[in-house]
C-alpha atoms as a PDB file:
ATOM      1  CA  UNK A   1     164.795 -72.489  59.793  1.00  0.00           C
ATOM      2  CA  UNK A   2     163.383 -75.858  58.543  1.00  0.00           C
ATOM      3  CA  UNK A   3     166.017 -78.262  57.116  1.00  0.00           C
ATOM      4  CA  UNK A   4     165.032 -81.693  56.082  1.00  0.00           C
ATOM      5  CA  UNK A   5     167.555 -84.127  57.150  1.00  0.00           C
ATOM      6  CA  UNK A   6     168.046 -86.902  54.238  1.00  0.00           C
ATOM      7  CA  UNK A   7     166.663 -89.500  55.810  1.00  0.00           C
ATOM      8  CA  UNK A   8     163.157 -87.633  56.537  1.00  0.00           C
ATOM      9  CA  UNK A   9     163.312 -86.008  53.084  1.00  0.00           C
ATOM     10  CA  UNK A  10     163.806 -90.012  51.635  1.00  0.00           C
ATOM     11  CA  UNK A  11     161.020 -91.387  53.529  1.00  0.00           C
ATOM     12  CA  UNK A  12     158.915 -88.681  51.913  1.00  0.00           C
ATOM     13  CA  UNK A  13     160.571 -89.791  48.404  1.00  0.00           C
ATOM     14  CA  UNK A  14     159.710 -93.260  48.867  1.00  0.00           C
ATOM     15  CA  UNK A  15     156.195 -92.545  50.268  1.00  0.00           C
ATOM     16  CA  UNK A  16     155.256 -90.540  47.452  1.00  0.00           C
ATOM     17  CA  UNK A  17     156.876 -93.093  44.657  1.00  0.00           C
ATOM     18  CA  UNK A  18     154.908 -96.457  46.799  1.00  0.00           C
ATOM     19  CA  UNK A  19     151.870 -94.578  46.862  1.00  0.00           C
ATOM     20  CA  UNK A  20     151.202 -91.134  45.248  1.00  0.00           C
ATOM     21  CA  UNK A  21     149.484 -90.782  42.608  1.00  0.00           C
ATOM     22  CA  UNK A  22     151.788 -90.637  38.840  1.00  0.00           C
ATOM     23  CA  UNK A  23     150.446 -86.303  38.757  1.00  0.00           C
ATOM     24  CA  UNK A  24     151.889 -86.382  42.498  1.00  0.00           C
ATOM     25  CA  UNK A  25     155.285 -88.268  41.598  1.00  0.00           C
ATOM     26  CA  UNK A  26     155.442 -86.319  38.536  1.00  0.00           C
ATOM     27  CA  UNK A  27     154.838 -83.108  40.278  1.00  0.00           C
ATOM     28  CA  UNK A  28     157.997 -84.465  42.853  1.00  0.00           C
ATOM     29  CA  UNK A  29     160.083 -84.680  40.338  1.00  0.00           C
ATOM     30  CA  UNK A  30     159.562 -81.692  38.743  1.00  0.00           C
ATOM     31  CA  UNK A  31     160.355 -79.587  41.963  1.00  0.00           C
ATOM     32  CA  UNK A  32     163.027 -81.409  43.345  1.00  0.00           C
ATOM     33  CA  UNK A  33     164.798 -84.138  41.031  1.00  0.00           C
ATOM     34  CA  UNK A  34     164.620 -82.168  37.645  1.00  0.00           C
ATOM     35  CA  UNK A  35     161.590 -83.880  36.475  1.00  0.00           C
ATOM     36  CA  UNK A  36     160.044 -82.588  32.939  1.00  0.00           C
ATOM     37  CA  UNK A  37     157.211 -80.432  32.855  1.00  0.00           C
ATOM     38  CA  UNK A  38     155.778 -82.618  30.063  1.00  0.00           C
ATOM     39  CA  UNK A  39     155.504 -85.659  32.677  1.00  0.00           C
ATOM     40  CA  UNK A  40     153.504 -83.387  34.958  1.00  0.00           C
ATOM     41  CA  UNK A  41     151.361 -82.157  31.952  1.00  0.00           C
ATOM     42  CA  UNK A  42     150.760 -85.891  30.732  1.00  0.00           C
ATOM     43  CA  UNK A  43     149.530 -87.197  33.954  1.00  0.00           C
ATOM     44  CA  UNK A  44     147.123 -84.311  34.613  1.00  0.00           C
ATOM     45  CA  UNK A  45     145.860 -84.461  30.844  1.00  0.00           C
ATOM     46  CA  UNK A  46     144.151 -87.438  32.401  1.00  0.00           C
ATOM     47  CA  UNK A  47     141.743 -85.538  34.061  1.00  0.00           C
ATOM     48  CA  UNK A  48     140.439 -83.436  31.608  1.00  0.00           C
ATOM     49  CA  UNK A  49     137.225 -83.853  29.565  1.00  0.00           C
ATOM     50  CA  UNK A  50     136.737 -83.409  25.933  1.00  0.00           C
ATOM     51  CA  UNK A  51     134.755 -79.751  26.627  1.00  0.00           C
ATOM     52  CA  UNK A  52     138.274 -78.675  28.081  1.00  0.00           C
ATOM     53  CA  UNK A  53     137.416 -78.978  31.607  1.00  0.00           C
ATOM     54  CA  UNK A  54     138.709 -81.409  34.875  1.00  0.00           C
ATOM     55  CA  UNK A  55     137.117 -83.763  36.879  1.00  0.00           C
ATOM     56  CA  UNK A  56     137.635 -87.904  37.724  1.00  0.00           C
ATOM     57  CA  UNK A  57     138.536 -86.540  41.550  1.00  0.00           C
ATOM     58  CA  UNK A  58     141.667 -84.557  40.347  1.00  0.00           C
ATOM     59  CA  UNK A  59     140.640 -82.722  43.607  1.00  0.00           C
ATOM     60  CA  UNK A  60     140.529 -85.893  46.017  1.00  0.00           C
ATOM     61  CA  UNK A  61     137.579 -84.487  48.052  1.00  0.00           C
ATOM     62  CA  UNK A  62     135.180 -84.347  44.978  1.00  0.00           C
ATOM     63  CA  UNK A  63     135.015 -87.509  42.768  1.00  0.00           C
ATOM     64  CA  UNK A  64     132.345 -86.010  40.097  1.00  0.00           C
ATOM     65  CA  UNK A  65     133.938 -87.001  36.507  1.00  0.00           C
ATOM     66  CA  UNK A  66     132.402 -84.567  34.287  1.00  0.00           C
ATOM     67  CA  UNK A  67     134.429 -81.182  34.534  1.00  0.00           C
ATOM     68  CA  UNK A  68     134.215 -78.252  37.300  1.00  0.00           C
ATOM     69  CA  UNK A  69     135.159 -75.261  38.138  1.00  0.00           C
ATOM     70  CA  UNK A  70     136.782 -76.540  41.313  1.00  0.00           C
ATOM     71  CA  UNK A  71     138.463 -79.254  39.675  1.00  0.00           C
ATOM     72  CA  UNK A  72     139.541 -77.273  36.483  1.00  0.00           C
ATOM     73  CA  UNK A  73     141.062 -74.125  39.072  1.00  0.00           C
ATOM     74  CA  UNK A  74     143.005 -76.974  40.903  1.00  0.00           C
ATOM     75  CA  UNK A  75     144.394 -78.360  37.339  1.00  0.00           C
ATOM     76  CA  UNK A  76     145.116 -74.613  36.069  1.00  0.00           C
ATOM     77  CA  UNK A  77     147.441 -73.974  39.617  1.00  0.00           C
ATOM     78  CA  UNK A  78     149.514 -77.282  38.355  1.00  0.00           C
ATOM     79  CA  UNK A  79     149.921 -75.494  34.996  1.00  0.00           C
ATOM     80  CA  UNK A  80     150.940 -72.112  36.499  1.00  0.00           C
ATOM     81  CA  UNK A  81     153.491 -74.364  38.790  1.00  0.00           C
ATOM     82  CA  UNK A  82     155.078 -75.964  35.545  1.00  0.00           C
ATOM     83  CA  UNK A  83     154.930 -72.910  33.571  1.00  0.00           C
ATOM     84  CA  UNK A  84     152.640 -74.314  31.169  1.00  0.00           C
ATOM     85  CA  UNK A  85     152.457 -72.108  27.602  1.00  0.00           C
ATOM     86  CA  UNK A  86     149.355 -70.406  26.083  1.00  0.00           C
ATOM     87  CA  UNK A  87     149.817 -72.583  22.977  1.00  0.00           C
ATOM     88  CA  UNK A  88     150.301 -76.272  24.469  1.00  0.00           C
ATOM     89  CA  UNK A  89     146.692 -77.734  23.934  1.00  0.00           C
ATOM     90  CA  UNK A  90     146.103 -78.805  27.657  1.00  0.00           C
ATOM     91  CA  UNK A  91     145.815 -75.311  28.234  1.00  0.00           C
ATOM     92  CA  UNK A  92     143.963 -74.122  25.533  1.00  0.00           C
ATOM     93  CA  UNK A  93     140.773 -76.203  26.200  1.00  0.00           C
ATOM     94  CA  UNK A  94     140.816 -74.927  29.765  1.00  0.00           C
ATOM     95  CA  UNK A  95     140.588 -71.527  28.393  1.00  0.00           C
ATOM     96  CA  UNK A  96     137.593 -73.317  25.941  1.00  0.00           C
ATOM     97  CA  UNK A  97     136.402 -74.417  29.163  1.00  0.00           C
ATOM     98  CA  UNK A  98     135.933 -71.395  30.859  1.00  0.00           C
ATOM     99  CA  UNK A  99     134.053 -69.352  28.061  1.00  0.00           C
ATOM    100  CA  UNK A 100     131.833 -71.963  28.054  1.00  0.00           C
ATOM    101  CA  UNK A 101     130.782 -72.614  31.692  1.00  0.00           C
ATOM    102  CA  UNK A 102     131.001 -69.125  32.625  1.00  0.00           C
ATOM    103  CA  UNK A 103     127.438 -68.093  34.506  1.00  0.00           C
ATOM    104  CA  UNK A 104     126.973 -64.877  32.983  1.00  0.00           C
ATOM    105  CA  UNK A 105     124.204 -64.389  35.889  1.00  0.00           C
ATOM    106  CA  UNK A 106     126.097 -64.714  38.543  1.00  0.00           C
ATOM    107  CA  UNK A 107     128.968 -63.359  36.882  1.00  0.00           C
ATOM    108  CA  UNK A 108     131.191 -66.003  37.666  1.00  0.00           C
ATOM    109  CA  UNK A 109     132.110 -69.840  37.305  1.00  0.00           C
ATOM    110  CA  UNK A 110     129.707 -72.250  40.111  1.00  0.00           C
ATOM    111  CA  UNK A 111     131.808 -73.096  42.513  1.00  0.00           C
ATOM    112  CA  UNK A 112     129.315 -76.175  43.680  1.00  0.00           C
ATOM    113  CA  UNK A 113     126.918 -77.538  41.471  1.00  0.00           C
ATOM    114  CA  UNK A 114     123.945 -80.157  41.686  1.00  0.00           C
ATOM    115  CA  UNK A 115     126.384 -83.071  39.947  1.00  0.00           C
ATOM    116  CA  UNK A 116     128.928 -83.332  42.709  1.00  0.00           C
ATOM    117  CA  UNK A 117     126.273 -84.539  45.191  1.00  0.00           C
ATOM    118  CA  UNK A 118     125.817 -87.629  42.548  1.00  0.00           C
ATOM    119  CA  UNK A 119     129.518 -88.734  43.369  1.00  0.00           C
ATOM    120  CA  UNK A 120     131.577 -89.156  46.565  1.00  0.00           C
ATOM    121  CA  UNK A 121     132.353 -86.162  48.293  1.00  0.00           C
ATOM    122  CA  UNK A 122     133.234 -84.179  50.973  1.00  0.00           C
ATOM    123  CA  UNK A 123     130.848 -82.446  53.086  1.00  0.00           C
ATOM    124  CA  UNK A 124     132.347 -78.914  51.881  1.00  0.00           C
ATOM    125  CA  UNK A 125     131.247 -79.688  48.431  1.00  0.00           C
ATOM    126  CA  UNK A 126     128.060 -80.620  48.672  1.00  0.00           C
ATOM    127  CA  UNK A 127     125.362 -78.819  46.948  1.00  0.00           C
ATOM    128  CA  UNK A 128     122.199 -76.998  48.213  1.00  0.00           C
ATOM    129  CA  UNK A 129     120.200 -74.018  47.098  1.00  0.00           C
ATOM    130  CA  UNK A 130     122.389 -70.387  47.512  1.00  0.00           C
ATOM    131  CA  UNK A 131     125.645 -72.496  48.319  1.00  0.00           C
ATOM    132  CA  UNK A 132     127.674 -70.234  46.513  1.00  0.00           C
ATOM    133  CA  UNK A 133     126.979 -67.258  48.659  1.00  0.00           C
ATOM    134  CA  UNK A 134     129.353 -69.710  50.894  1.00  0.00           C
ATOM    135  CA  UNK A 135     132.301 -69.319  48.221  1.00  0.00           C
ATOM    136  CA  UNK A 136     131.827 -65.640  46.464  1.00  0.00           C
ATOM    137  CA  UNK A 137     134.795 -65.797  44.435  1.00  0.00           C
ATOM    138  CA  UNK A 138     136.394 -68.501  45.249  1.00  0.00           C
ATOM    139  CA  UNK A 139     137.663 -69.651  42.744  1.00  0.00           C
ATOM    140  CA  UNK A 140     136.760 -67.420  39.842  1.00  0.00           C
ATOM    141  CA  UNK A 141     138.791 -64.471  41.033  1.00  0.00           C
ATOM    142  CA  UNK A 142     142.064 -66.666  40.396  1.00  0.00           C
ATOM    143  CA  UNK A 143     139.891 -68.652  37.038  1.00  0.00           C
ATOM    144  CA  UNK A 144     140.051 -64.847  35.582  1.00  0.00           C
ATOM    145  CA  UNK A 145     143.107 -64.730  36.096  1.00  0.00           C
ATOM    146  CA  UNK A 146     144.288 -67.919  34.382  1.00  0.00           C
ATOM    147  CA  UNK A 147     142.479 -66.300  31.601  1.00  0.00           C
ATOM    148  CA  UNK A 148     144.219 -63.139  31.331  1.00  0.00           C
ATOM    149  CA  UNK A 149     147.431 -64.992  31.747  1.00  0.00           C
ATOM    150  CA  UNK A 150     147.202 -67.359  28.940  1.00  0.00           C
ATOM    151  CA  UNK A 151     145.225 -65.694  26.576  1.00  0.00           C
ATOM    152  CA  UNK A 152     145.825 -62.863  23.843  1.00  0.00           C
ATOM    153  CA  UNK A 153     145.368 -59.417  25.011  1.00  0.00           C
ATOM    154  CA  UNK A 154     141.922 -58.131  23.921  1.00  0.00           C
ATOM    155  CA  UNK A 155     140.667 -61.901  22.972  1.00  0.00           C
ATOM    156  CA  UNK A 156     137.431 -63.085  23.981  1.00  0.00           C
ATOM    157  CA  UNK A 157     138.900 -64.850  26.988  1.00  0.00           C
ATOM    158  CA  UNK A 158     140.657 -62.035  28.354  1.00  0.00           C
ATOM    159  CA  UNK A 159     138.161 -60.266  28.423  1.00  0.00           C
ATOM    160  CA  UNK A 160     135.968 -62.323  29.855  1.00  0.00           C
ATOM    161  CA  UNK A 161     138.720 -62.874  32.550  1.00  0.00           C
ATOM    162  CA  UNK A 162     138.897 -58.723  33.218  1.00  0.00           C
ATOM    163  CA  UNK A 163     135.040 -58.191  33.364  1.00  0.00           C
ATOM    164  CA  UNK A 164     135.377 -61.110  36.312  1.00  0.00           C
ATOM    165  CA  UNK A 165     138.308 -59.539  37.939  1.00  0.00           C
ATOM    166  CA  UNK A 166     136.496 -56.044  38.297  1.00  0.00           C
ATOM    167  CA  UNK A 167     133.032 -57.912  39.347  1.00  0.00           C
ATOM    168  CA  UNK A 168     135.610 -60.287  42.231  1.00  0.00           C
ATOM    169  CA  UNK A 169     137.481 -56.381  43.069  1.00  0.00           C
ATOM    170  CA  UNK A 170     134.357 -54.659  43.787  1.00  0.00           C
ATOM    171  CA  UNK A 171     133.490 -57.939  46.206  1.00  0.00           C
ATOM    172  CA  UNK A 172     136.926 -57.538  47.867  1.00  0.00           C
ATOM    173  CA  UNK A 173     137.202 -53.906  48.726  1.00  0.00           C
ATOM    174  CA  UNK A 174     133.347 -54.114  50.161  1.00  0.00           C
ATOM    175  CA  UNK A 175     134.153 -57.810  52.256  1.00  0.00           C
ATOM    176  CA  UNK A 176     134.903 -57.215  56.062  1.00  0.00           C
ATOM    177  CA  UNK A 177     135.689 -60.806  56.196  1.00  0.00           C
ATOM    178  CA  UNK A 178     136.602 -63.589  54.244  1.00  0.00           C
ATOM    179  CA  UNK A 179     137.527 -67.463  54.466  1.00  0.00           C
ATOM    180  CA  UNK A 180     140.918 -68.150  54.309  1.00  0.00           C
ATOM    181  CA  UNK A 181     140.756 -70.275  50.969  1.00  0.00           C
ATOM    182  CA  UNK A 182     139.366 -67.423  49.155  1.00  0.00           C
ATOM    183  CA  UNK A 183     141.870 -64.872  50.523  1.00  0.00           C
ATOM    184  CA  UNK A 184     144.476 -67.590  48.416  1.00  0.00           C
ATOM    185  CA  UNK A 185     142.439 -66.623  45.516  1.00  0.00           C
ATOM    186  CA  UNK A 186     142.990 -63.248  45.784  1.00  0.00           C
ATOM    187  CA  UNK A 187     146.692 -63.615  46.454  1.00  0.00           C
ATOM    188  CA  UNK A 188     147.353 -65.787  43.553  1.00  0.00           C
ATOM    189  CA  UNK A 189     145.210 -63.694  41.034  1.00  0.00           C
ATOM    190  CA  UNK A 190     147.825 -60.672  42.250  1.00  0.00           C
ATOM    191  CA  UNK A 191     150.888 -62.742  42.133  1.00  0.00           C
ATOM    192  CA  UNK A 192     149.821 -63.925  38.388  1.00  0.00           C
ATOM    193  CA  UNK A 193     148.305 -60.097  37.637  1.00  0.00           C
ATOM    194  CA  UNK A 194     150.609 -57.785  39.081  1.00  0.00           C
ATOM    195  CA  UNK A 195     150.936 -54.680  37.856  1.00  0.00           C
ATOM    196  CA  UNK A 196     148.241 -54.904  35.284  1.00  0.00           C
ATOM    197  CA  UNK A 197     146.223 -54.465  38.100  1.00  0.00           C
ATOM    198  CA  UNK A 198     144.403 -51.288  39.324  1.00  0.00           C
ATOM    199  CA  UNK A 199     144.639 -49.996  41.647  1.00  0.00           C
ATOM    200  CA  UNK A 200     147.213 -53.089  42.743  1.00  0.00           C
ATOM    201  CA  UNK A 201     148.211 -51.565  46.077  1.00  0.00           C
ATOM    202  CA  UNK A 202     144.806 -51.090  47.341  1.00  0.00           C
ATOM    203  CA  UNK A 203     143.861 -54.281  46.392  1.00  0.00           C
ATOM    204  CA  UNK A 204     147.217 -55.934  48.449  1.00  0.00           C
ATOM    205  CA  UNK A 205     146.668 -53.938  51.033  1.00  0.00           C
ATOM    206  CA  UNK A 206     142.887 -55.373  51.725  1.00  0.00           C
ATOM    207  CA  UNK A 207     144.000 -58.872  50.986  1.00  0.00           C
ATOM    208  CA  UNK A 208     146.588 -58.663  53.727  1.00  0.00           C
ATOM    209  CA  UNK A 209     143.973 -57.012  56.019  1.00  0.00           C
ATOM    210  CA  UNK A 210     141.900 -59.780  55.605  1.00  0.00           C
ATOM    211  CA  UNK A 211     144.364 -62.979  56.010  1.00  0.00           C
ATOM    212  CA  UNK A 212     145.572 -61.017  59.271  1.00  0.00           C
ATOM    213  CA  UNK A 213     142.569 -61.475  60.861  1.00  0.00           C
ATOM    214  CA  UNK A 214     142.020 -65.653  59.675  1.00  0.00           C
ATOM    215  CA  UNK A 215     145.325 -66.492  60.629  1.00  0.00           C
ATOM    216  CA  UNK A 216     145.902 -68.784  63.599  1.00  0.00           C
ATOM    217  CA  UNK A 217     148.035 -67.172  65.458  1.00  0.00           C
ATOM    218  CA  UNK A 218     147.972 -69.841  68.778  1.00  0.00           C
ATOM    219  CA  UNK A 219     150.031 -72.676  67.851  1.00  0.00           C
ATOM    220  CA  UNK A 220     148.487 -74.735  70.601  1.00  0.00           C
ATOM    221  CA  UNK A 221     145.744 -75.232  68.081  1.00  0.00           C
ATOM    222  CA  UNK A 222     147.880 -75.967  64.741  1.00  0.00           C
ATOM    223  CA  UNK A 223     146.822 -79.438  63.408  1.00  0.00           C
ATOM    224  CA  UNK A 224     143.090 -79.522  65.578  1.00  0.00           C
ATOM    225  CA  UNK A 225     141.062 -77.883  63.490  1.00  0.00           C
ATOM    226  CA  UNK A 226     141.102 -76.297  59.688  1.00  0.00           C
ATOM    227  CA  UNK A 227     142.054 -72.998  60.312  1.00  0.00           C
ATOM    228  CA  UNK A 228     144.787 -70.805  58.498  1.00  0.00           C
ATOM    229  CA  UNK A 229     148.406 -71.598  59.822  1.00  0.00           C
ATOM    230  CA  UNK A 230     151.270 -68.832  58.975  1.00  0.00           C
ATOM    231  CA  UNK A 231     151.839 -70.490  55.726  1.00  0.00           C
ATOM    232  CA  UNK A 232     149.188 -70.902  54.488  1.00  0.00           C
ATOM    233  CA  UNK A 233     148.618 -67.115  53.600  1.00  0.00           C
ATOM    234  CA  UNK A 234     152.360 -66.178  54.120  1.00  0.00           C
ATOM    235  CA  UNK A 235     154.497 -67.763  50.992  1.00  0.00           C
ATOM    236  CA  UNK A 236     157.835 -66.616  51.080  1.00  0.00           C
ATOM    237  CA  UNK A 237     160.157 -63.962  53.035  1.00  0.00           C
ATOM    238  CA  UNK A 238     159.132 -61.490  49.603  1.00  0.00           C
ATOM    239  CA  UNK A 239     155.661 -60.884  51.455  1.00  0.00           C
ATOM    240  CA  UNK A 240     154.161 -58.012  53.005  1.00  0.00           C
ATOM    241  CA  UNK A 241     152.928 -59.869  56.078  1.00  0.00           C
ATOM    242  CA  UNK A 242     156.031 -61.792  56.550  1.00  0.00           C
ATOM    243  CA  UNK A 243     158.132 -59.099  58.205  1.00  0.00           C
ATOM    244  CA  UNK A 244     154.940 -58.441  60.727  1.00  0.00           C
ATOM    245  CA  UNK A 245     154.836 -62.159  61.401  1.00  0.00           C
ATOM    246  CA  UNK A 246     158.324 -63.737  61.283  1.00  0.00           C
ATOM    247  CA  UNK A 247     158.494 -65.541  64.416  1.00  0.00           C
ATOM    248  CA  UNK A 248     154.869 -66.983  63.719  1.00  0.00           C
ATOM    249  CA  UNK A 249     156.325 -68.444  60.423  1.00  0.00           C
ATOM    250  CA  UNK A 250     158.994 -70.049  61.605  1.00  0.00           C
ATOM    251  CA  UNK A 251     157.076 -71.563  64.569  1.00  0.00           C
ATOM    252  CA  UNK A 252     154.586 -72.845  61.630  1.00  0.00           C
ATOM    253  CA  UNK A 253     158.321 -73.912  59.930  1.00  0.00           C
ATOM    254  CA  UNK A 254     159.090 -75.766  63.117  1.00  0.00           C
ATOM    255  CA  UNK A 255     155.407 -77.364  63.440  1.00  0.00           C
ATOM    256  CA  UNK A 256     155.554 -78.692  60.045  1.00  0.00           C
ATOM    257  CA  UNK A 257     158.999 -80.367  60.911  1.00  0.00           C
ATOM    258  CA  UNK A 258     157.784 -81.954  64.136  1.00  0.00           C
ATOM    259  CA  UNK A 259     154.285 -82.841  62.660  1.00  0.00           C
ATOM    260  CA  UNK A 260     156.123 -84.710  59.832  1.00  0.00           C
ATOM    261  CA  UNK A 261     155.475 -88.454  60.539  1.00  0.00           C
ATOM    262  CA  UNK A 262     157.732 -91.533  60.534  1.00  0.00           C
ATOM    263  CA  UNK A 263     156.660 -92.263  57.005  1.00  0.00           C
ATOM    264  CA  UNK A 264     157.533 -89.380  55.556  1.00  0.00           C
ATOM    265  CA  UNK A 265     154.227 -87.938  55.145  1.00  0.00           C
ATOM    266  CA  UNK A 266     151.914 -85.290  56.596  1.00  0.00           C
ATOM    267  CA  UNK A 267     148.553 -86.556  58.456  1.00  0.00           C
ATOM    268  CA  UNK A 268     145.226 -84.717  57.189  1.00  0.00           C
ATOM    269  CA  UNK A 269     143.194 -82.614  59.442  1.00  0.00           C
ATOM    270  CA  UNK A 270     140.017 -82.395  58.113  1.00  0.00           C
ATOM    271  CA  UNK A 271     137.425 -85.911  57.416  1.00  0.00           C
ATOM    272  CA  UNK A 272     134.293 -86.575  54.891  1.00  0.00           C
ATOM    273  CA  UNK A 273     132.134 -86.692  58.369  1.00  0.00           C
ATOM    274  CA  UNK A 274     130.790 -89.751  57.075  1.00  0.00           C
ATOM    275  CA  UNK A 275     131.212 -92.323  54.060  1.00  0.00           C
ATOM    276  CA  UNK A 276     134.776 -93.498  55.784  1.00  0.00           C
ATOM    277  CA  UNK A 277     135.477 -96.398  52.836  1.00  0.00           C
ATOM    278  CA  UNK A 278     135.728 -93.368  50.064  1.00  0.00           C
ATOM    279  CA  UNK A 279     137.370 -90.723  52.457  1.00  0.00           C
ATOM    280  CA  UNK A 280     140.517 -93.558  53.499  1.00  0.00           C
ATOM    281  CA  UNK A 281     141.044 -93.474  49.393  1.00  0.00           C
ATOM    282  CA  UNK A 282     140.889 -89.838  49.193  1.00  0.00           C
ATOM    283  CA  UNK A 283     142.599 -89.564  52.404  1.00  0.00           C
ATOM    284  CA  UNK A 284     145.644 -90.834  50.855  1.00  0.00           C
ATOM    285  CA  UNK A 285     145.755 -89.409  47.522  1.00  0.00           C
ATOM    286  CA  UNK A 286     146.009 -86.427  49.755  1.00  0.00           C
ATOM    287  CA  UNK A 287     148.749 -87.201  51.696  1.00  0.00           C
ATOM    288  CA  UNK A 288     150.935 -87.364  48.251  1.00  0.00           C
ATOM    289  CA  UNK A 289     149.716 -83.721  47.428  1.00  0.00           C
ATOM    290  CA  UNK A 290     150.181 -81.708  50.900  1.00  0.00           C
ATOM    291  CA  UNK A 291     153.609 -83.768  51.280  1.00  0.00           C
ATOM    292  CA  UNK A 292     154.805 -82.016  47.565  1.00  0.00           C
ATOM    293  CA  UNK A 293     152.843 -78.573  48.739  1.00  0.00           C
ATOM    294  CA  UNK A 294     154.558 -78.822  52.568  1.00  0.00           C
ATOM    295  CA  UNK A 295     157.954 -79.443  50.742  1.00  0.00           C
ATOM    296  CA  UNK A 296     157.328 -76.549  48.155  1.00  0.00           C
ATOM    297  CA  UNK A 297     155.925 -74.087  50.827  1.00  0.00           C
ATOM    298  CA  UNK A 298     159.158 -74.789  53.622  1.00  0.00           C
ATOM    299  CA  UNK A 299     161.765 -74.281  50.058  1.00  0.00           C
ATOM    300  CA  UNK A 300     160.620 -70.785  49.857  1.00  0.00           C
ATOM    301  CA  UNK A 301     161.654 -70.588  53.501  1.00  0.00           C
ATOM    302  CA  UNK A 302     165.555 -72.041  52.875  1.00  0.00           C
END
């Protein structure tokens, strides 16, 4: 299994310290030095508009300032990781957020809209007419479930957040297939749900069904092309699939430690296409997060 000698696991430290982002060396420090959730919370506070929501490229790929869904889902998972409370006011304007930008047409939150395409960008997030029938769900299913979890049973938001989860259930249990990303949204609104789901083991049991068949299961292709590796839909030895695939994470285990440059840091596998100048900014600011998510992802492993 993956160990980290010292000296890699410094590099990393350093990297991330010399040129992370504060949230980044914040979020370090909470996982693996003791760092305060309230450092974490004050760096991403940053981010967030006055109507509750996140933007100002919190999500490196999309630079739009004013608040998204996208951006605000990506805030809410740093929340979740720092065990953020219902009542601490960071958290409370998301759920402001999300009663307020919630498309009761489409019965969920846009996952692209016409404003990112006014700011640098990655190709993925650019905006054109029916562009959400590229994303479904993703990320409302897990948006509902930030809702449920922080708010008051029976409130406005939860409810809200359960007439989502039933519209994003319906949409799972009819999908024959499903991108990878969205499959993580379904995960994490079960891992944050749990049992106040229904019916929970129906729903698990689709979810697995689909990340078995988006998982790359040739490791000759790892770190070529954006697919699905192991760990990205398997997250600890506590998972259904993980029994199935065991040898297949701990290649992925071994591919992360091999792939893990001199510097301490991850390289990206995925580009803007074009507009190189913005991408080599964003390009770094994400080599800070996947180096704290790689670390995170390989602890569960330990």
């Amino acid at each position: 299994m993956f160990r980290v000698d010292k000296y890699k696991k410094m590099k990393t430290k350093s990297w991330i310290k010399r040129n992370a982002r504060p949230l980044e060396i914040a979020r370090w420090e909470f996982l693996f030095e003791n760092g305060s959730k309230e450092r974490v919370i004050h760096y991403l506070s940053a981010f967030q508009n006055s109507d509750g929501g996140f933007g100002h490229g919190l999500e490196p790929d999309l630079w739009l300032p004013q608040s998204s869904a996208i951006a605000t889902w990506a805030a809410a998972q740093i929340l979740i990781e720092v065990q953020a409370e219902p009542n601490e006011e960071i958290v409370r304007l998301i759920l402001k957020y999300l009663i307020n930008s919630y498309d009761e047409e489409m019965g969920l939150w846009k996952t692209v809209i016409p404003e990112h395409n006014n700011y640098p960008h990655a190709p993925h997030w650019h905006f054109e007419e029916g562009v959400q029938d590229n994303w479904m769900f993703n990320p409302s299913a897990e948006l509902a479930a930030f809702l449920i979890y922080w708010a008051p049973d029976g409130s406005e938001e939860a409810n809200l957040g359960w007439k989502v989860v039933e519209k994003a259930k319906m949409h799972l249990l009819n999908s024959n297939g499903m991108d990878f990303h969205e499959i993580n949204n379904y995960q994490n609104l079960i891992r944050i749900l749990g049992d106040k789901l229904n019916p929970l083991q129906e729903m698990e049991e689709k979810v697995d069904s689909l990340a078995e068949k988006v998982i790359d299961i040739n490791p000759e292709s790892w770190g070529k092309s954006y697919k699905a590796l192991p760990l990205d839909l398997i997250h600890s030895k506590k998972d259904k699939l993980y029994e199935k695939y065991k040898d297949l994470v701990d290649e992925n285990i071994r591919y992360l430690e091999r792939s893990l440059k001199d510097d301490g840091v991850w390289d990206i596998t995925w580009d803007w296409e074009e507009d190189p100048e913005h991408f080599f900014v964003a390009k770094q600011q994400w080599k800070g997060i996947l180096a704290v998510n790689n670390y995170k992802k390989l602890r569960n492993f330990l």
